[in-house]
C-alpha atoms as a PDB file:
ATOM      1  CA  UNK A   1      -6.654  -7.033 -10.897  1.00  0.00           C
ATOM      2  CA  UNK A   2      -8.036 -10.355 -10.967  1.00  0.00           C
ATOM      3  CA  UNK A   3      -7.256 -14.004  -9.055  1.00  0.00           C
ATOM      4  CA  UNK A   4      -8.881 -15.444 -12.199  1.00  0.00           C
ATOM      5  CA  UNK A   5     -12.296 -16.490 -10.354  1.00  0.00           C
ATOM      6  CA  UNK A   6     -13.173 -12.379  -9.338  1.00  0.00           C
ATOM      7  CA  UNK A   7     -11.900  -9.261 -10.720  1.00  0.00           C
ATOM      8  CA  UNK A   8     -11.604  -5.609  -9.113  1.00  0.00           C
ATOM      9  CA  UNK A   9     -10.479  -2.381  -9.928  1.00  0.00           C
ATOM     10  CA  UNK A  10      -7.691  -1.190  -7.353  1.00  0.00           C
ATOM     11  CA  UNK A  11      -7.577   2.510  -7.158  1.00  0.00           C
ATOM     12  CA  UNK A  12      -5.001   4.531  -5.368  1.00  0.00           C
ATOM     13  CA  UNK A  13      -5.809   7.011  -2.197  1.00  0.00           C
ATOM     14  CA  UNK A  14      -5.244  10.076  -3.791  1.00  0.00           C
ATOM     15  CA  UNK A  15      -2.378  12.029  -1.787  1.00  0.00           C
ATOM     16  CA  UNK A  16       0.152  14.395  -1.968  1.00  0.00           C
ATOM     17  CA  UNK A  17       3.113  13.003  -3.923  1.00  0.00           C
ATOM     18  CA  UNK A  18       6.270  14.268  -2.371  1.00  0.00           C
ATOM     19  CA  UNK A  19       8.804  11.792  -3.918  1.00  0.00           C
ATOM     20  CA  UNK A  20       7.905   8.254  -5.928  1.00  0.00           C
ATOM     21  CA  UNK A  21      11.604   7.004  -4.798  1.00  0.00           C
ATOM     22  CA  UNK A  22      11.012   4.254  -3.385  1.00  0.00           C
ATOM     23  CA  UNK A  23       7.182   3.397  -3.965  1.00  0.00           C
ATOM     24  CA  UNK A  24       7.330   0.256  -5.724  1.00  0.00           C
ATOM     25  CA  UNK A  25       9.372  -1.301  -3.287  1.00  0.00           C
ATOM     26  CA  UNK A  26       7.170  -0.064  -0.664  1.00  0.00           C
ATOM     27  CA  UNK A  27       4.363  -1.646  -2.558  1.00  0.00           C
ATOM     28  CA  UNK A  28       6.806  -5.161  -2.790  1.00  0.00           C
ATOM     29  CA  UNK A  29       7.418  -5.342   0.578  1.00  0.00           C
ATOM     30  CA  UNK A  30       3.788  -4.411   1.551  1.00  0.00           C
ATOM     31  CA  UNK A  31       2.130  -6.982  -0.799  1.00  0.00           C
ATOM     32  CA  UNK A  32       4.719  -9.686   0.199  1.00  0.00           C
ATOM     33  CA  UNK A  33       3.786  -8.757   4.114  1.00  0.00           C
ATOM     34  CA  UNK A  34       0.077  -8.984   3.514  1.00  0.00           C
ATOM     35  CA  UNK A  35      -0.005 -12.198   1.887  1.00  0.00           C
ATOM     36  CA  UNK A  36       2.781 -13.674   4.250  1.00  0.00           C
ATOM     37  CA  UNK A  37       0.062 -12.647   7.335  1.00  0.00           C
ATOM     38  CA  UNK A  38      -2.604 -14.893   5.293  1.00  0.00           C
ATOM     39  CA  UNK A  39      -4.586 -11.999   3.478  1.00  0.00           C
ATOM     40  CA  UNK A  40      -5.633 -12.579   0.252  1.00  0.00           C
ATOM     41  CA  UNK A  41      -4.449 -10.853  -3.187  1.00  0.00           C
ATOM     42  CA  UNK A  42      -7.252  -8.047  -2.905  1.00  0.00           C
ATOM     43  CA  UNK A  43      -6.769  -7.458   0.974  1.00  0.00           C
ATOM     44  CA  UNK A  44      -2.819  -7.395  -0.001  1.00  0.00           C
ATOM     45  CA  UNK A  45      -3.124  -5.184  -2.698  1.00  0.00           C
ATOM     46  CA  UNK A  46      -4.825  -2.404  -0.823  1.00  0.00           C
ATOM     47  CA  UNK A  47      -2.448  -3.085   2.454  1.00  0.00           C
ATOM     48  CA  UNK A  48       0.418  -2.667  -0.780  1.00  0.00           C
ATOM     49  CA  UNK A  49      -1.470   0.474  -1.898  1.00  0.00           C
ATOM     50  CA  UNK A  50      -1.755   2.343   1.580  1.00  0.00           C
ATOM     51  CA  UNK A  51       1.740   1.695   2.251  1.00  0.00           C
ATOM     52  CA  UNK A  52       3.143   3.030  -1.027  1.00  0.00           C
ATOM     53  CA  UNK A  53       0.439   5.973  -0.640  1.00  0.00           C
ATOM     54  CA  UNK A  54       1.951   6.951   2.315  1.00  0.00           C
ATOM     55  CA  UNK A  55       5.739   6.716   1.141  1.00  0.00           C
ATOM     56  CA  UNK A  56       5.158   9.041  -2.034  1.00  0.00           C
ATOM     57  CA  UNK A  57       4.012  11.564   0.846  1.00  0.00           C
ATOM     58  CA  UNK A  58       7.444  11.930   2.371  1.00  0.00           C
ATOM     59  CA  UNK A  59      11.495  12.321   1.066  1.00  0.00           C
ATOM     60  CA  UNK A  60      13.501   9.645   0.608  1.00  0.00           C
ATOM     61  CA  UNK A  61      13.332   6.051   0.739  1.00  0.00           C
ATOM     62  CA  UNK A  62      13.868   4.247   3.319  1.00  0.00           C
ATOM     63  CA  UNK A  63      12.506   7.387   5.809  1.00  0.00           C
ATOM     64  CA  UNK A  64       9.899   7.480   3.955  1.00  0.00           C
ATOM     65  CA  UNK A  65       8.296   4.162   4.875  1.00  0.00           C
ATOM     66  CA  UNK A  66       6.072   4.247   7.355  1.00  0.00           C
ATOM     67  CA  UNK A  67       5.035   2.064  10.329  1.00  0.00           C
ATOM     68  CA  UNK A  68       2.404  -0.838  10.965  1.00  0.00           C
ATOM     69  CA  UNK A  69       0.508   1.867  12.839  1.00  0.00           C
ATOM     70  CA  UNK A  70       0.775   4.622  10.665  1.00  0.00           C
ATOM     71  CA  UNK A  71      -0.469   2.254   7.368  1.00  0.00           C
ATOM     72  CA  UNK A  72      -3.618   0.451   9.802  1.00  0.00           C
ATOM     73  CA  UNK A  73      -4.315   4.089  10.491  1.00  0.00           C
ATOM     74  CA  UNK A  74      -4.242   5.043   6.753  1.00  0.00           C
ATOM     75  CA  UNK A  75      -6.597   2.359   5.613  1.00  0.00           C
ATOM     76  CA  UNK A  76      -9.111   2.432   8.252  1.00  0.00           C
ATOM     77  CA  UNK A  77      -9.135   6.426   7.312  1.00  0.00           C
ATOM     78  CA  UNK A  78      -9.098   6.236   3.378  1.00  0.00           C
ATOM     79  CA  UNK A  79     -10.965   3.071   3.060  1.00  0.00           C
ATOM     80  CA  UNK A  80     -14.310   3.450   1.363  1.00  0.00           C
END
């Protein structure tokens, strides 16, 4: 991804997929939250990242989204 002054490659947590229903709109409403709190597009993109890792992990769609705690808890564990 780039914000056209710094480019990055955004990998993905690797996880165990469960169902994808629902992931990119876990992504959506993860990257719009991020940037809406003041992050920038990199920060967002890996809050957007953790929260659609998580979802893929669990049935469903809307159960499958997890909290504010549970996706702080998934970066600070997965983040490099």
């Amino acid at each position: 991804m780039s914000n056209g002054k710094r480019a990055k490659i955004l990998t993905a947590p690797k996880v165990k997929v469960v169902d994808t229903t629902g992931a990119g709109d876990a992504f959506n409403g993860g990257l719009v939250t991020a940037m809406a709190e003041g992050k920038d597009i990199f920060e967002a993109a890996a809050f957007a990242n953790a929260l659609a890792s998580i979802s893929v992990t669990r049935m469903g769609t809307a159960p499958s989204m997890p909290t504010r705690q549970e996706i702080d808890q998934f970066i600070e564990t997965h983040s490099s």
